[in-house]
Protein backbone atom coordinates (compact mmCIF):
# COMPACT_ATOMS: atom_id res chain seq x y z
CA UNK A 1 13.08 12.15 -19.28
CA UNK A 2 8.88 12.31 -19.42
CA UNK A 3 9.12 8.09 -20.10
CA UNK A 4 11.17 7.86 -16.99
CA UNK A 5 8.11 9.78 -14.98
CA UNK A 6 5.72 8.16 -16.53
CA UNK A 7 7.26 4.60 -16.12
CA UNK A 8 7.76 5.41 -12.39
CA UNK A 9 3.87 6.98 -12.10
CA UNK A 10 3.04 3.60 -13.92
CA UNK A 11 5.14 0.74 -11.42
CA UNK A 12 4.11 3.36 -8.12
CA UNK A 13 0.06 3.11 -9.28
CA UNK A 14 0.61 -0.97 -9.88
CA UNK A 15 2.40 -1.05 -6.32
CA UNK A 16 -0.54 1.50 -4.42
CA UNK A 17 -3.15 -1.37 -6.47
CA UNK A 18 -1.39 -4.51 -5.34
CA UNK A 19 -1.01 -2.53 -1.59
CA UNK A 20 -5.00 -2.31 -1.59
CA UNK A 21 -5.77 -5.00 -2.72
CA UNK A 22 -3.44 -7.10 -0.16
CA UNK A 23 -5.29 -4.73 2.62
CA UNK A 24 -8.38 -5.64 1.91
CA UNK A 25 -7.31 -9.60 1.63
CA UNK A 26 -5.92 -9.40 5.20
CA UNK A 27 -7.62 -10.13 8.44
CA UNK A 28 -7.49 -6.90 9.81
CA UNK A 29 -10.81 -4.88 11.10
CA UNK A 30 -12.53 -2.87 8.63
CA UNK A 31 -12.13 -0.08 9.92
CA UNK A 32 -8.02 -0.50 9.69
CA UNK A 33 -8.10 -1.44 6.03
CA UNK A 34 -10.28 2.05 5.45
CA UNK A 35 -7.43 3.61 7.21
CA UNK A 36 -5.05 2.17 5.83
CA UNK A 37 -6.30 2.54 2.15
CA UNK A 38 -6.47 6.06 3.11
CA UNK A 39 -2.72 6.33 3.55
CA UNK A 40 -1.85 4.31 0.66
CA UNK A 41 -4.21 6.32 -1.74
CA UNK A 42 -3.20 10.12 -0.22
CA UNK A 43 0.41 9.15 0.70
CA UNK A 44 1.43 6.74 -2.21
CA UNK A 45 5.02 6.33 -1.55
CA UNK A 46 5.04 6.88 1.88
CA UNK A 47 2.23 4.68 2.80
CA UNK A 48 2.96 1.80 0.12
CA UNK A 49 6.19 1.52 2.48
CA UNK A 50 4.86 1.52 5.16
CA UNK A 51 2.07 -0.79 4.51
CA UNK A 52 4.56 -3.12 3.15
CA UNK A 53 7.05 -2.59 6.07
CA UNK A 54 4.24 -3.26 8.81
CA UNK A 55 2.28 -5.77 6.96
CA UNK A 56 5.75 -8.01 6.02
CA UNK A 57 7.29 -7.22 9.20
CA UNK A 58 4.42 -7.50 11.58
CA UNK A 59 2.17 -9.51 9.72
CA UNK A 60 2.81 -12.56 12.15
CA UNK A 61 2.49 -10.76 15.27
CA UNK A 62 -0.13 -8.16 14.07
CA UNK A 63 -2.07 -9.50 11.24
């Protein structure tokens, strides 16, 4: 059961890395990637979904 943890802690860190680094390669104000970042690093499931539900959804319109 404690591999099954850590395998998910492992794949939700890679997923919170590849989220910050995709804010930060997006052409978004500063100060919305510091925000965002923020949610992704204190809320790492809920923000990694919805950074990758606004950013895939929106990311024409928005972005």
């Amino acid at each position: 059961m404690e591999a099954w943890s850590a395998l998910l802690a492992l794949i939700v860190l890679v997923a919170n890395l590849i989220a910050i680094v995709q804010i930060w390669r997006s052409r978004i104000e500063v100060g919305r990637k510091i925000i965002w970042s923020l949610v992704v690093v204190l809320l790492p499931v809920v923000g990694l979904v919805m950074w990758f539900v606004a950013a895939g959804h929106f990311a024409k319109v928005r972005f």
